[in-house]
N, C-alpha and C. Protein backbone atom coordinates (compact mmCIF):
# COMPACT_ATOMS: atom_id res chain seq x y z
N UNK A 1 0.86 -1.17 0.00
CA UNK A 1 0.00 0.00 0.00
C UNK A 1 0.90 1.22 0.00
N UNK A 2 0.31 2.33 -0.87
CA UNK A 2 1.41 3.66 -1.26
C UNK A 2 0.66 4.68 -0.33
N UNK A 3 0.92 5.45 0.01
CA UNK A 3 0.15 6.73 1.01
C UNK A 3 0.96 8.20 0.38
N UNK A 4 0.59 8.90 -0.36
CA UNK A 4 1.11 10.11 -0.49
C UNK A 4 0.22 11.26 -0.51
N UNK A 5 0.74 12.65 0.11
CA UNK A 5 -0.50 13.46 0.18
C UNK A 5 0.31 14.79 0.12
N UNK A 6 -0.32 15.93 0.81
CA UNK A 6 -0.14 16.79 1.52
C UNK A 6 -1.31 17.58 2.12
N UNK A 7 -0.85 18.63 2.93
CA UNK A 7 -1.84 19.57 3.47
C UNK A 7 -2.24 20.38 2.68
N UNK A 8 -3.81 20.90 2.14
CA UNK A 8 -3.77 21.36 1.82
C UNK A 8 -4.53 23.02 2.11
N UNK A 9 -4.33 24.09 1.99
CA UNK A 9 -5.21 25.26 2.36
C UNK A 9 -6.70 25.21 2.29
N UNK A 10 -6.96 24.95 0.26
CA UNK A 10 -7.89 24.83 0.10
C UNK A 10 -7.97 23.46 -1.20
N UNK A 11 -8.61 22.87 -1.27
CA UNK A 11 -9.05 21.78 -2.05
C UNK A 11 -9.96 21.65 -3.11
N UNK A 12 -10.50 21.53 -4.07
CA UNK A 12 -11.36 21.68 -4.93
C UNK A 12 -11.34 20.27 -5.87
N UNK A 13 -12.68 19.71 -6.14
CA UNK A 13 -12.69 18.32 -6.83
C UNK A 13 -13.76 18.95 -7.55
N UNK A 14 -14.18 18.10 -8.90
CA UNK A 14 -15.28 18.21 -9.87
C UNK A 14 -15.37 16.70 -10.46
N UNK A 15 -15.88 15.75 -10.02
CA UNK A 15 -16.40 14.56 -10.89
C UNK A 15 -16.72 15.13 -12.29
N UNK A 16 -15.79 14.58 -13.01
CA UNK A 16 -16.33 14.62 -14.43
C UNK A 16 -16.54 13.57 -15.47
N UNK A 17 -15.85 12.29 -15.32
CA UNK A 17 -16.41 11.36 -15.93
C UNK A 17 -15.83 10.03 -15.31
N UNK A 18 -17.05 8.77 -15.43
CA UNK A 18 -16.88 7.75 -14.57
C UNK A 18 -15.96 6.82 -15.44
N UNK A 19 -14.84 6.05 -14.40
CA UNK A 19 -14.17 5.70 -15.47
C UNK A 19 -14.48 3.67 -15.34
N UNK A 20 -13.71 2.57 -15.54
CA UNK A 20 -13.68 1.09 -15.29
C UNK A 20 -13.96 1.25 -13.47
N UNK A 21 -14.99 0.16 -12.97
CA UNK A 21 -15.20 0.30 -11.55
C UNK A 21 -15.60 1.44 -10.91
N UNK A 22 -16.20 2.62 -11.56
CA UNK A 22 -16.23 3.65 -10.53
C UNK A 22 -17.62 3.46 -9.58
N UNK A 23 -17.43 4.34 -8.67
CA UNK A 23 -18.67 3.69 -8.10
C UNK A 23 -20.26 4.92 -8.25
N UNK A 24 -21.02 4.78 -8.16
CA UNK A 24 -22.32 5.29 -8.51
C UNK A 24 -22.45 6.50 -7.82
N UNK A 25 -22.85 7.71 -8.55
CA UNK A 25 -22.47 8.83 -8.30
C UNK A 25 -24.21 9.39 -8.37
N UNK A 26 -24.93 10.12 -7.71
CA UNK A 26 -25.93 10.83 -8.11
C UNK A 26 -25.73 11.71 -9.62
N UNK A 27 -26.42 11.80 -9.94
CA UNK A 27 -26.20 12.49 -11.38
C UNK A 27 -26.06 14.08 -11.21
N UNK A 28 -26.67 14.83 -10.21
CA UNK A 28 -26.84 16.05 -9.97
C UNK A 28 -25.00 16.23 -9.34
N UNK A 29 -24.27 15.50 -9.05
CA UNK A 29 -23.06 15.83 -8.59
C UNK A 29 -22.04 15.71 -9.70
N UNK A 30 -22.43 15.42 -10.64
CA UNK A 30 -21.27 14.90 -12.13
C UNK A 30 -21.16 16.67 -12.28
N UNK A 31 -20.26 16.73 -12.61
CA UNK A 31 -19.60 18.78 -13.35
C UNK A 31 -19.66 19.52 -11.79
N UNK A 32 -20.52 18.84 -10.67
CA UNK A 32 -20.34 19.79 -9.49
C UNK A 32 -19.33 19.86 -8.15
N UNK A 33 -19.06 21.29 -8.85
CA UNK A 33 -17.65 21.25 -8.00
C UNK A 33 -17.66 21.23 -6.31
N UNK A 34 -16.62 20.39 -5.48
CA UNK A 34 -16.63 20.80 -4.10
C UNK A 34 -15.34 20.96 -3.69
N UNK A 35 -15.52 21.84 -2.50
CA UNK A 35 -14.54 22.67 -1.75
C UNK A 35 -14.03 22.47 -0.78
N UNK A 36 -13.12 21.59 -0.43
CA UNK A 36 -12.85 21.61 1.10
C UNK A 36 -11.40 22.13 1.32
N UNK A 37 -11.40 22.97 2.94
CA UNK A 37 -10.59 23.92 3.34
C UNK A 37 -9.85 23.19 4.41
N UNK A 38 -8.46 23.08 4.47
CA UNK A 38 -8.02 22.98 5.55
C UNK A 38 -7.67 22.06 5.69
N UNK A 39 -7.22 20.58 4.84
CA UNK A 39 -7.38 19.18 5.10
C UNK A 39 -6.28 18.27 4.09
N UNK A 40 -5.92 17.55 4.93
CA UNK A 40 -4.67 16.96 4.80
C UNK A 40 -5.30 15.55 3.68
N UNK A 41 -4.91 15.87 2.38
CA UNK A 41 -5.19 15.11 0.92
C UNK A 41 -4.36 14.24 0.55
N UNK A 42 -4.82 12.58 1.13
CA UNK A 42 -3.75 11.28 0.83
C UNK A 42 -4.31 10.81 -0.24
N UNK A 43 -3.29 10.00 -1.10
CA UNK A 43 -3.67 9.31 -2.31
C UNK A 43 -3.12 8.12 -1.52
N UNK A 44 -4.29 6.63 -1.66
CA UNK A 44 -4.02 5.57 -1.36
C UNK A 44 -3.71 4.86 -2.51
N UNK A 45 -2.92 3.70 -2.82
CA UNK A 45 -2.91 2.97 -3.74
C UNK A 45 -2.63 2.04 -3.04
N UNK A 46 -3.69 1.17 -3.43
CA UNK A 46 -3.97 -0.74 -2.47
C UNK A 46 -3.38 -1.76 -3.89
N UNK A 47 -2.34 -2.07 -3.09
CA UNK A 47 -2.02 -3.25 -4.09
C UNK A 47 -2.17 -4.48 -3.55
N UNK A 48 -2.30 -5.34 -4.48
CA UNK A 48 -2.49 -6.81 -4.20
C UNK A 48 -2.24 -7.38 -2.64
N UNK A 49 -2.95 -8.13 -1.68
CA UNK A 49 -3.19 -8.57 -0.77
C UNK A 49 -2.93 -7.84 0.49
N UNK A 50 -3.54 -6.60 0.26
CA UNK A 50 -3.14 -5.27 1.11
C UNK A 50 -4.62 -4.72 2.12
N UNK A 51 -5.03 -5.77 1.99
CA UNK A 51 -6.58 -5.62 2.85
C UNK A 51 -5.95 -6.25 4.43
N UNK A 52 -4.68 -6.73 4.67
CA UNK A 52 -4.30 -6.99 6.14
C UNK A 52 -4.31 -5.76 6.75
N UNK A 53 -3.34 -4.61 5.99
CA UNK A 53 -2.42 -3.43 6.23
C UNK A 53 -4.02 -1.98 6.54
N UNK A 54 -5.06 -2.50 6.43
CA UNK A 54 -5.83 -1.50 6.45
C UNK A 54 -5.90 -0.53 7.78
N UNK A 55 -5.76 -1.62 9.11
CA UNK A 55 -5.78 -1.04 10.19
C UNK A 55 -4.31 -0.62 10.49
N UNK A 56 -3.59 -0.90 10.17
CA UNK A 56 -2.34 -0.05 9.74
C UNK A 56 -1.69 0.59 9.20
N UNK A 57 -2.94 1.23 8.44
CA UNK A 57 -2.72 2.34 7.05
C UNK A 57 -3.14 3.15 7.49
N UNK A 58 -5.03 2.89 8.60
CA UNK A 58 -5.87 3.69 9.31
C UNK A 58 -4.65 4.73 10.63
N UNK A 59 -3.80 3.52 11.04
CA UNK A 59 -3.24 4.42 12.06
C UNK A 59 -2.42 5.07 11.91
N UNK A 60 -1.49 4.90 10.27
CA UNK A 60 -0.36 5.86 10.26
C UNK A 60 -0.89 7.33 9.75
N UNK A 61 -2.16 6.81 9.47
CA UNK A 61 -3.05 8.57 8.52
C UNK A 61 -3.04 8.85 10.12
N UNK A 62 -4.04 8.34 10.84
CA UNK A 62 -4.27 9.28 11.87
C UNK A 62 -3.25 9.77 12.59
N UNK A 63 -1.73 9.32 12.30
CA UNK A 63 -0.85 9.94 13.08
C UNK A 63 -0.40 11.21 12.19
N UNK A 64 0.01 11.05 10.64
CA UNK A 64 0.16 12.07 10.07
C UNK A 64 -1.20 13.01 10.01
N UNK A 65 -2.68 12.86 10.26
CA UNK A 65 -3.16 13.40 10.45
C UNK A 65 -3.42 14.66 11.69
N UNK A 66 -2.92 14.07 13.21
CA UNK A 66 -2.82 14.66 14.14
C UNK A 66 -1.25 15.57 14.12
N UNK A 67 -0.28 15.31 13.76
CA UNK A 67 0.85 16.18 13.35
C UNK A 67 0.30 17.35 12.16
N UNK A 68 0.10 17.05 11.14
CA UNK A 68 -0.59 17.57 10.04
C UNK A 68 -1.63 19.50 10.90
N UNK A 69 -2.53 19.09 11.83
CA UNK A 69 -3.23 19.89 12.56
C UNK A 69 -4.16 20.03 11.36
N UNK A 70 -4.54 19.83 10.22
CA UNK A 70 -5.27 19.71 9.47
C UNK A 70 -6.86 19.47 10.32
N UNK A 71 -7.93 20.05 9.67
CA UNK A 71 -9.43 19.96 9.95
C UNK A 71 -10.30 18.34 9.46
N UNK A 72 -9.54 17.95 8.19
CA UNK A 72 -10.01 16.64 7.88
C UNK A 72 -9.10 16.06 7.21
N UNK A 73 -9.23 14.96 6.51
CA UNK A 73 -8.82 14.30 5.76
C UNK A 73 -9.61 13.97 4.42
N UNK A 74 -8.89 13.73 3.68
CA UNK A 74 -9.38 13.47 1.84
C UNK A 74 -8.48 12.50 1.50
N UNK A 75 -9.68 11.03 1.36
CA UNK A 75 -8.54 9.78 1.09
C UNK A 75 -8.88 9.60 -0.82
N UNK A 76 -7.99 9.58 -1.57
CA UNK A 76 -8.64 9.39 -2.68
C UNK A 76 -7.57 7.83 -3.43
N UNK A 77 -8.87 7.04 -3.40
CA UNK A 77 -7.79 5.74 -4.18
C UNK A 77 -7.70 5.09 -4.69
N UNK A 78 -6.99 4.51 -5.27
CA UNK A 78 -6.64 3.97 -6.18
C UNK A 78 -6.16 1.82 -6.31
N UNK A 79 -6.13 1.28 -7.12
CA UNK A 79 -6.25 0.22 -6.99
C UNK A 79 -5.15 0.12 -8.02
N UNK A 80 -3.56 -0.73 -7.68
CA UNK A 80 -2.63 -0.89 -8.10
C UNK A 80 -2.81 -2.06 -9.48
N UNK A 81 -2.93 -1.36 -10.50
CA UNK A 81 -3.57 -2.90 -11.63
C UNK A 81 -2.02 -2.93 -12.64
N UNK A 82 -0.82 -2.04 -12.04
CA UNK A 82 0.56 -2.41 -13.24
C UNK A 82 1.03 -3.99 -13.18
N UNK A 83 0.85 -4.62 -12.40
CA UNK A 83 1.40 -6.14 -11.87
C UNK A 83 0.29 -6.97 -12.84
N UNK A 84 -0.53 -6.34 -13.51
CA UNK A 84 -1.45 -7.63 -13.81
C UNK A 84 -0.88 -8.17 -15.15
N UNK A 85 -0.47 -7.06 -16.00
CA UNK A 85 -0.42 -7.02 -17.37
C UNK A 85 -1.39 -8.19 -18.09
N UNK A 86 -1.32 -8.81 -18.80
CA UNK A 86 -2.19 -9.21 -19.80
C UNK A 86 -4.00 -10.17 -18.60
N UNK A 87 -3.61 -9.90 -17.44
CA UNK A 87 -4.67 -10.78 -16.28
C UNK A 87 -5.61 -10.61 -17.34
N UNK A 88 -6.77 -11.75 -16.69
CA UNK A 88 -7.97 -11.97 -17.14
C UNK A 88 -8.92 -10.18 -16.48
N UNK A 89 -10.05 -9.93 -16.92
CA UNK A 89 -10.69 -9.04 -15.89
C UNK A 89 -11.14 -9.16 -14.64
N UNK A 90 -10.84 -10.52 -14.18
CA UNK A 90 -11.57 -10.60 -13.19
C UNK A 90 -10.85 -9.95 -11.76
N UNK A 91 -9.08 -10.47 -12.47
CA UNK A 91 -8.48 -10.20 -11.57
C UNK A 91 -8.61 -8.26 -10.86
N UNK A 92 -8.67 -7.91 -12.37
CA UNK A 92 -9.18 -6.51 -12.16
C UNK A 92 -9.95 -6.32 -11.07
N UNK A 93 -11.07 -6.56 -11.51
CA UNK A 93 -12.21 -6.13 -10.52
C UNK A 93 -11.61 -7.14 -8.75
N UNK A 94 -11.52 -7.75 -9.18
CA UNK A 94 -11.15 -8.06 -7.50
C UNK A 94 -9.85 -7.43 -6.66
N UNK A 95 -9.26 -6.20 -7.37
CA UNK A 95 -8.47 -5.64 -7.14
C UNK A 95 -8.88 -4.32 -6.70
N UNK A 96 -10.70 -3.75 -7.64
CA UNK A 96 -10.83 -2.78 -7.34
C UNK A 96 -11.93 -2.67 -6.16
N UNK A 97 -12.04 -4.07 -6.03
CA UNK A 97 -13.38 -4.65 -4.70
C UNK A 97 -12.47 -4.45 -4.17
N UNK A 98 -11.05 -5.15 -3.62
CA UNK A 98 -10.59 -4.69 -2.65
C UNK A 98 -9.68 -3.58 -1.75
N UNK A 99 -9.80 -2.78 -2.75
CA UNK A 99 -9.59 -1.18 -2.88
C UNK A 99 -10.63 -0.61 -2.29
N UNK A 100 -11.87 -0.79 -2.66
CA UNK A 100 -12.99 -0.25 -2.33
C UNK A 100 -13.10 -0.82 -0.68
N UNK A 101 -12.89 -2.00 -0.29
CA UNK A 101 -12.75 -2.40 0.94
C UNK A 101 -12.23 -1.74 1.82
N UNK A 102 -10.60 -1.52 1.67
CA UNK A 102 -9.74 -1.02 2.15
C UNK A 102 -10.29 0.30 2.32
N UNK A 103 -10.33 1.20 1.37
CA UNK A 103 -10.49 2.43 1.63
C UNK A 103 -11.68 2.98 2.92
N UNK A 104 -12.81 2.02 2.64
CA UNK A 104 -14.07 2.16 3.74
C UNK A 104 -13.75 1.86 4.95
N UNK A 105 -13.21 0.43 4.54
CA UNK A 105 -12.77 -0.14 6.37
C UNK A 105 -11.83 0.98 7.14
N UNK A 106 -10.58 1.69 6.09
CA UNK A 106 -9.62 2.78 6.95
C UNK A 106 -10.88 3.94 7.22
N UNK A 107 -11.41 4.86 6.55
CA UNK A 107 -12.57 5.92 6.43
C UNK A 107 -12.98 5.69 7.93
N UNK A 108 -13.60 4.61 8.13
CA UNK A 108 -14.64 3.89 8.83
C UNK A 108 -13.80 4.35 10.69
N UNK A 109 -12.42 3.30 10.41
CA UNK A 109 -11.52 3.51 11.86
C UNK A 109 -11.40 4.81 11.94
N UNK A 110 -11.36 5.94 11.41
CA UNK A 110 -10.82 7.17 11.33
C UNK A 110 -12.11 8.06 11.89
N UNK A 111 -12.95 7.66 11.04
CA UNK A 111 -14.27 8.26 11.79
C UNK A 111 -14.78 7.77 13.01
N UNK A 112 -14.12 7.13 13.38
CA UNK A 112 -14.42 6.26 15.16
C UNK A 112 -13.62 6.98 15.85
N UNK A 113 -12.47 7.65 15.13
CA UNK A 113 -11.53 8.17 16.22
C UNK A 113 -11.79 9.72 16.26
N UNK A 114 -12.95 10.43 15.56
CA UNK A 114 -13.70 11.65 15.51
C UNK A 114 -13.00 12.56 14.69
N UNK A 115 -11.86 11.78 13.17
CA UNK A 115 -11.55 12.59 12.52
C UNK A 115 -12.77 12.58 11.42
N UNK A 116 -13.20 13.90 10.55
CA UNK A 116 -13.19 13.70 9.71
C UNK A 116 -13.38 13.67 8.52
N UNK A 117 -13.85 12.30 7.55
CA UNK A 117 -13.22 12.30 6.74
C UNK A 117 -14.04 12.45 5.34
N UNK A 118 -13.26 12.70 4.12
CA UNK A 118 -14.19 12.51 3.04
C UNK A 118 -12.92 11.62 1.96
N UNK A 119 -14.11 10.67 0.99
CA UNK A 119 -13.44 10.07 0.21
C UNK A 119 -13.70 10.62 -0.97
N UNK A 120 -13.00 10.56 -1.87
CA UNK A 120 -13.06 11.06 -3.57
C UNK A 120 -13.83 9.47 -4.49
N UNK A 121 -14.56 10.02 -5.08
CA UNK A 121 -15.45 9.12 -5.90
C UNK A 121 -14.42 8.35 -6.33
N UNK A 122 -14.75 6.97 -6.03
CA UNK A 122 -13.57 6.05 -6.62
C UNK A 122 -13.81 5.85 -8.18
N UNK A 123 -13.01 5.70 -9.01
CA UNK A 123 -13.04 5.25 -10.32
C UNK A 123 -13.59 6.34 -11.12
N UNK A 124 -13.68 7.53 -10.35
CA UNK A 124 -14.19 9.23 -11.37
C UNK A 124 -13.07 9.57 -12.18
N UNK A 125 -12.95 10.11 -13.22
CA UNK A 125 -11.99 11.22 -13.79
C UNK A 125 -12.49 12.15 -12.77
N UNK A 126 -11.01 13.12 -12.16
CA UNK A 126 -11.61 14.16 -11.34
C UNK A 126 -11.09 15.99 -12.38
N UNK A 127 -11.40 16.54 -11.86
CA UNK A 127 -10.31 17.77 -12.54
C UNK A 127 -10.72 18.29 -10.87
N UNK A 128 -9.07 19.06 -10.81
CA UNK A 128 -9.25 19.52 -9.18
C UNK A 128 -8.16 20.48 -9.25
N UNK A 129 -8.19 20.95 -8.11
CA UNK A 129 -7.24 22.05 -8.11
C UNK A 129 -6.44 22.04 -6.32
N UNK A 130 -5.61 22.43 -6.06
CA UNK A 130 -4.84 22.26 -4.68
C UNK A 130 -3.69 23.47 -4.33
N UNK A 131 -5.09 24.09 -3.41
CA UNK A 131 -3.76 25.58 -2.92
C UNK A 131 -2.65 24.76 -1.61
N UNK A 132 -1.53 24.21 -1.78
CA UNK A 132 -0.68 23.64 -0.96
C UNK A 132 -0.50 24.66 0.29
N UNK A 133 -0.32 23.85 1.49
CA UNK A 133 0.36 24.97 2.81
C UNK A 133 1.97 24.93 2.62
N UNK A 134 2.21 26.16 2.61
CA UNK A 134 3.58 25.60 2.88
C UNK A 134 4.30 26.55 4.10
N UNK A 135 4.00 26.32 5.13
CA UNK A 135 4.43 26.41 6.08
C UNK A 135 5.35 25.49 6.51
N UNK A 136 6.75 25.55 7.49
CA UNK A 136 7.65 25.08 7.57
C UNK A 136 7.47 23.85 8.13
N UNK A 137 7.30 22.60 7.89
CA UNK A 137 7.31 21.54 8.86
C UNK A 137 5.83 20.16 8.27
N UNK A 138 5.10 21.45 7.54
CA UNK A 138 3.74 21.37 6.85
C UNK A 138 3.83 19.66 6.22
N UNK A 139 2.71 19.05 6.09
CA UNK A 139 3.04 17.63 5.59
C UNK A 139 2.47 17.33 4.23
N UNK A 140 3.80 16.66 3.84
CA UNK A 140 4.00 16.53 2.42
C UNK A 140 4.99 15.26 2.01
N UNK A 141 4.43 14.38 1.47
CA UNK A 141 5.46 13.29 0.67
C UNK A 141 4.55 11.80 0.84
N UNK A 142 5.84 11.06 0.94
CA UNK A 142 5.21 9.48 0.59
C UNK A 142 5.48 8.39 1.70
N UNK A 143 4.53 7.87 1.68
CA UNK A 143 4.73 6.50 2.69
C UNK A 143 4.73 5.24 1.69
N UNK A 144 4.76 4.01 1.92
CA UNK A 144 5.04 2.82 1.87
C UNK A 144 4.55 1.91 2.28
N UNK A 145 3.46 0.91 2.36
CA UNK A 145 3.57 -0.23 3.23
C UNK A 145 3.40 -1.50 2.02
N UNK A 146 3.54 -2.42 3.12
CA UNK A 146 3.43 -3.76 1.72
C UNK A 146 3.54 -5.46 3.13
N UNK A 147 3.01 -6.35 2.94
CA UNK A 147 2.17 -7.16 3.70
C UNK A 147 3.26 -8.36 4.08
N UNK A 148 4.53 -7.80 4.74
CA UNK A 148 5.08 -8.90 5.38
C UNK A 148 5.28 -9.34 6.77
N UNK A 149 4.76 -8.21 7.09
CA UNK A 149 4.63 -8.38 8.45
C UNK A 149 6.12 -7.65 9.73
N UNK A 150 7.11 -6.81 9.05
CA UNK A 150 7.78 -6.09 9.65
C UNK A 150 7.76 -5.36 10.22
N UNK A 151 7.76 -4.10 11.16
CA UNK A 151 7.78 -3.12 11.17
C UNK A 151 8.23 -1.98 10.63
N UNK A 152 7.47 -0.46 10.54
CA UNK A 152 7.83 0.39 9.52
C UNK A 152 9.27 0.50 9.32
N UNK A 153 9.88 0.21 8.29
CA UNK A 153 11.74 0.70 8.45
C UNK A 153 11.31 2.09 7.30
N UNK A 154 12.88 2.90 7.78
CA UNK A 154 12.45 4.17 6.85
C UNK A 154 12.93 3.80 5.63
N UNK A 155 12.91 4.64 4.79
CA UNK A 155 14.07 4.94 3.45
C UNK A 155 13.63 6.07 2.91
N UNK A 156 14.67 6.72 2.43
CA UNK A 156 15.10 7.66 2.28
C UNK A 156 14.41 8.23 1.40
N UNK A 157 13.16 9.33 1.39
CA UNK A 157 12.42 9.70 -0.10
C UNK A 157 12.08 11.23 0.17
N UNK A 158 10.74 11.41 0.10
CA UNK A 158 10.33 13.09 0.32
C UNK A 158 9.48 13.23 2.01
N UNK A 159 9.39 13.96 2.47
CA UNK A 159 8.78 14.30 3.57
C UNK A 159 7.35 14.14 3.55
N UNK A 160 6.95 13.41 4.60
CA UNK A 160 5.11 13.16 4.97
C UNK A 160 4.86 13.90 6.00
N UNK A 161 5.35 12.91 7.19
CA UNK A 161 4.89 13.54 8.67
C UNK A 161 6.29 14.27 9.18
N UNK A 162 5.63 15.45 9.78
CA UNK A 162 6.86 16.26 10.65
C UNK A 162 7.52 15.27 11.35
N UNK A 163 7.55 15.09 12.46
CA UNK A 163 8.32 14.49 13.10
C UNK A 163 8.39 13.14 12.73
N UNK A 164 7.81 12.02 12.27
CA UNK A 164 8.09 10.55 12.15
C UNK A 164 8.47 10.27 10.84
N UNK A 165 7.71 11.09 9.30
CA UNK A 165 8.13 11.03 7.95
C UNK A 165 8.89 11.94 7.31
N UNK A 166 9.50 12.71 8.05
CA UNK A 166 10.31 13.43 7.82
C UNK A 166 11.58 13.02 6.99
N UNK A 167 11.62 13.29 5.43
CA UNK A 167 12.72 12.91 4.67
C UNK A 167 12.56 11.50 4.80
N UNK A 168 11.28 10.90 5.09
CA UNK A 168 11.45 9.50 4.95
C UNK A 168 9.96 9.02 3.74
N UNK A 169 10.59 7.65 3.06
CA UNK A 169 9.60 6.99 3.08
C UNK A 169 9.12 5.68 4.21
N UNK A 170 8.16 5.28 4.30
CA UNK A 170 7.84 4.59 5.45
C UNK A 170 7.42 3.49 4.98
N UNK A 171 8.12 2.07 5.33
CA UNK A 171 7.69 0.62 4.75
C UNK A 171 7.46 0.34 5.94
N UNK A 172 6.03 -0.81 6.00
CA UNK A 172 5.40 -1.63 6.35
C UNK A 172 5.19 -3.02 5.89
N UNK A 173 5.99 -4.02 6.29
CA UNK A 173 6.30 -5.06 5.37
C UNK A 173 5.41 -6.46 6.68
């Protein structure tokens, strides 16, 4: 599982067209734009057998979330399909079921812990826009996890969390 984000000032999304797997959108929300202020914007990408790592994806957001000082969170994600190359479809879709899993089950812990949160229409084309904070310390970069059962080791990439992702990427093995 990939985790990259930052804080952002202000946020802006527009659903504009549904793409393979997306999920069912009211029609009155397709071209309509929304706004959110103040909130720390992760891109998840769930790869293959990454539905263990959920409650451990849930707790490293909420830690970069509580460093962050951010008002909410914006998980938007994605379902890792480069490993399949020529797969049947099925494998597809059971990649983007369990994307869709993942993402609810983390949402779900996060909103128990009274952050919160909003998800981005899975499987939308979005057009969006992102006024970045950049205040000194502000969170920004990439995490890491992947299902072996290690604890996080760092390596060396762009900055997430102030104090724990700092100049790091973060594996979860």
């Amino acid at each position: 599982m990939r985790l990259s984000g930052s804080r952002c000032l202000r946020f802006e999304y527009t659903p504009v067209f549904p793409g393979p797997g997306a999920v069912a959108l009211d029609p009155r929300d397709v071209g309509e734009p929304r706004v959110l202020t103040d909130c720390l914007v992760l891109r998840v990408v769930v790869e293959a057998g990454d539905n263990p790592l959920t409650a451990a994806a849930a707790d490293a957001i909420r830690g970069v979330y509580g460093d962050s000082g951010a008002a909410c969170v914006v998980l938007a994600g994605s379902a890792h399909l480069a490993d399949l190359g020529a797969a049947a479809r099925t494998h597809m879709l059971t990649r983007v079921a369990d994307t869709l899993d993942v993402l609810s089950s983390a949402a779900e812990r996060l909103r128990r812990n009274g952050i919160r949160v909003r998800t981005l229409p899975f499987g939308w084309q979005l057009a969006w826009r992102a006024e970045m904070s950049s205040a000194p310390g502000d969170v920004r970069g990439t995490a890491r996890m992947s299902g072996s059962g290690d604890p996080w080791l760092p390596v060396p990439v762009r900055p997430l969390r102030a104090a724990l992702f700092r100049r790091r990427c973060l594996v979860l093995r």
